[in-house]
Structures are given as structure tokens and as C-alpha cells.
Protein backbone atom coordinates (compact mmCIF):
# COMPACT_ATOMS: atom_id res chain seq x y z
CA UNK A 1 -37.55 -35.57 -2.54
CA UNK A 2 -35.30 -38.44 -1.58
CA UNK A 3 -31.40 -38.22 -1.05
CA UNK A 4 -30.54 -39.65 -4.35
CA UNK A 5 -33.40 -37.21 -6.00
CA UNK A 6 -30.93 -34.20 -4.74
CA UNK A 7 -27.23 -35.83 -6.04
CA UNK A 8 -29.29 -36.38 -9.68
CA UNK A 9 -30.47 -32.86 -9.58
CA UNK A 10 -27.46 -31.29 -8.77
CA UNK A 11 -24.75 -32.24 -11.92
CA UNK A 12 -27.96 -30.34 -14.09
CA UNK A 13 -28.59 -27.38 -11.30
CA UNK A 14 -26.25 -24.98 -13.46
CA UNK A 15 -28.52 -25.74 -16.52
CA UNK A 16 -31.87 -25.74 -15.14
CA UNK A 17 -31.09 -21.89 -13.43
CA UNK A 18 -29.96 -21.02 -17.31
CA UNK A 19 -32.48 -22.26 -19.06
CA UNK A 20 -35.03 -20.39 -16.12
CA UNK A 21 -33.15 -17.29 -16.54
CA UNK A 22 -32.87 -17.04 -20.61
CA UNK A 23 -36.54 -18.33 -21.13
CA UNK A 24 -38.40 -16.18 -17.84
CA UNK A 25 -36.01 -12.79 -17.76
CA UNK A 26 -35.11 -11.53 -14.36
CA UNK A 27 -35.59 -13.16 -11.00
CA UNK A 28 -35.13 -13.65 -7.76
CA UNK A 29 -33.18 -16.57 -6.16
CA UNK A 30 -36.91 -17.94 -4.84
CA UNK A 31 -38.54 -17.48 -8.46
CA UNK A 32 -36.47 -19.48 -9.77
CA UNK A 33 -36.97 -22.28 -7.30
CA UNK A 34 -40.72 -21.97 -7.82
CA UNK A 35 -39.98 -22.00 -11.93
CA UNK A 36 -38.02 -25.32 -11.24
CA UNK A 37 -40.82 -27.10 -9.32
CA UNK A 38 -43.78 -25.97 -11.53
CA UNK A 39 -42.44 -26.60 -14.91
CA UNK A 40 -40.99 -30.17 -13.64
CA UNK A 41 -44.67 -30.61 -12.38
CA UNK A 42 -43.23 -30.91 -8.68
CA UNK A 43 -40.49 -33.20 -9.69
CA UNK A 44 -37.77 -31.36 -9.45
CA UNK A 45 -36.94 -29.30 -6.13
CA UNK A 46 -34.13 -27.06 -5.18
CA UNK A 47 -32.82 -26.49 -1.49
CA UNK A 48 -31.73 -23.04 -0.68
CA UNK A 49 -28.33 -24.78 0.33
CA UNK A 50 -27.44 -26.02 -3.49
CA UNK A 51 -28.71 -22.54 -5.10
CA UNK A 52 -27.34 -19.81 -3.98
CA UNK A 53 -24.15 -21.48 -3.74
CA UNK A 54 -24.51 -22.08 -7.57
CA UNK A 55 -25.87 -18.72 -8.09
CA UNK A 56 -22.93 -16.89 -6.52
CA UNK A 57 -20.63 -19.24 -8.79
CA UNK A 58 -22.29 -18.80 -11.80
CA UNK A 59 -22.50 -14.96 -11.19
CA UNK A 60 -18.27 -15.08 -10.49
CA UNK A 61 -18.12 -16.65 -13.41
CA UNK A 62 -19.95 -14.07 -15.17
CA UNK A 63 -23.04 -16.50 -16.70
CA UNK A 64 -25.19 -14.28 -15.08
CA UNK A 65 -25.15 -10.85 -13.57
CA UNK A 66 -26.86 -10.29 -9.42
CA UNK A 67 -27.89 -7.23 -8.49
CA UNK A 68 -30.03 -5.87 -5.27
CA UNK A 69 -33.90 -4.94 -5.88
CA UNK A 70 -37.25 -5.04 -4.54
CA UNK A 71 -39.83 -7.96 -4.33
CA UNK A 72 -43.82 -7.44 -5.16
CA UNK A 73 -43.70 -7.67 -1.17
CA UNK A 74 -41.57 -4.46 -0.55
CA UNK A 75 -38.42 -7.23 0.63
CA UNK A 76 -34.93 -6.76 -0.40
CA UNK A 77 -34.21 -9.07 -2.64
CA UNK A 78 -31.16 -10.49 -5.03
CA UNK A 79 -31.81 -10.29 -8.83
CA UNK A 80 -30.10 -12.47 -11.54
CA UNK A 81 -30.49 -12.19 -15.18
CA UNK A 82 -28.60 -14.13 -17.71
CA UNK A 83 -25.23 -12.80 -19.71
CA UNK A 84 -24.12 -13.02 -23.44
CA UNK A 85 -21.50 -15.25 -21.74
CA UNK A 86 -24.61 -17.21 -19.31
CA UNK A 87 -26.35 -18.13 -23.07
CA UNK A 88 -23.45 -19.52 -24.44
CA UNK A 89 -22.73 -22.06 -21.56
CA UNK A 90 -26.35 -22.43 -21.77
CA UNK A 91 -26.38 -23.86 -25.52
CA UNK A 92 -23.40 -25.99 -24.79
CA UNK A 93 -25.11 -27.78 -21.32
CA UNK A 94 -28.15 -28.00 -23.50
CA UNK A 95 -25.95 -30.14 -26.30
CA UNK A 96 -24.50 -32.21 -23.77
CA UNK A 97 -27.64 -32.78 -22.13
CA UNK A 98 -29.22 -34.05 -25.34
CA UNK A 99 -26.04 -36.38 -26.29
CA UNK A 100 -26.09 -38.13 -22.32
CA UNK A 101 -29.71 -38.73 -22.63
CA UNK A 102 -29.80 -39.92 -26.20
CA UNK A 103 -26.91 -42.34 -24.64
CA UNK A 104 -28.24 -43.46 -21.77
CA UNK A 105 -31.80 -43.87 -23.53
CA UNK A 106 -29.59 -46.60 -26.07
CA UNK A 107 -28.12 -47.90 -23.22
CA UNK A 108 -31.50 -48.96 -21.40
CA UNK A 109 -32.65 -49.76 -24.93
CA UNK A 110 -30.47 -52.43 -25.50
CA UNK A 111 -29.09 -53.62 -22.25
């Protein structure tokens, strides 16, 4: 994925780990990578260097909750799960989402 694939991605990275978390449960920082790229059908990728950043300041601001477990491997692994507070910011990015598309899609419409 090009340069300009990663700055689209990342004002919708918050949203896409939300909507991962609240539909898939519990999962590791790498799941959720791997969720990303096989529901956008390879379309969508996330570098290590945008998601943990985000994870660590979604979990600070208490949209999701981290906590230490094991992998299916036996590793040592971070944990998030989504919060009351995690769905609510999830409903709201999902509303905005839907009113910037449904603008933009006018805007190419008639343009």
C-alpha cells in the first residue's frame, strides 16, 4: 500500500479497531491487523507503527481496556476488548462516517 493509501487509512484507524473489537470480542494487537486486511479483502493494511500508538491512546482514553495474556502460540501477548465508553465513540464515528461519505458521494455525483 502506497503513501497516500496510509494518510487515508489513518483519520478512520480509531474506527476500524472499534468496529473489530465490538463485532470479533477480544484480541490481540496482530488479530486485529489480520481482521483489517481480510474483511477489506487486502485493501486496507495497518503498520505496527500507526496501531499500537492508537491502541495505547484509545486504551488512555478508556474506549477500550489492554490487558497481558497468552497467544494460541504460548507468546505473551497484549489483549484489548472494547468498553461501554469504546461503543459509544464507536456509534458516533460510525454516524460521521456515514454523513462524510453520503457527502462526498454527492459531491462526485454532481461535480
Amino acid at each position: 500500500m502506497g503513501r497516500h493509501d496510509n494518510d487515508r487509512l489513518q483519520g478512520t484507524l480509531d474506527l476500524l479497531v472499534l468496529k473489530v473489537l465490538a463485532s470479533r470480542g477480544r484480541m490481540h494487537g496482530y488479530g486485529i491487523t489480520l481482521q483489517i486486511q481480510q474483511i477489506s479483502r487486502e485493501e486496507l493494511r495497518v503498520e505496527e507503527g500507526s496501531l499500537y500508538p492508537a491502541l495505547h491512546r484509545m486504551a488512555q482514553d478508556s474506549l477500550i481496556s489492554a490487558e497481558w495474556g497468552t497467544t494460541e502460540n504460548k507468546r505473551r501477548a497484549r489483549y484489548y476488548e472494547i468498553t461501554p465508553a469504546g461503543l459509544e465513540r464507536l456509534k458516533q464515528e460510525e454516524e460521521n462516517w456515514a454523513r462524510l461519505t453520503s457527502a462526498v458521494a454527492r459531491f462526485l455525483q454532481y461535480a
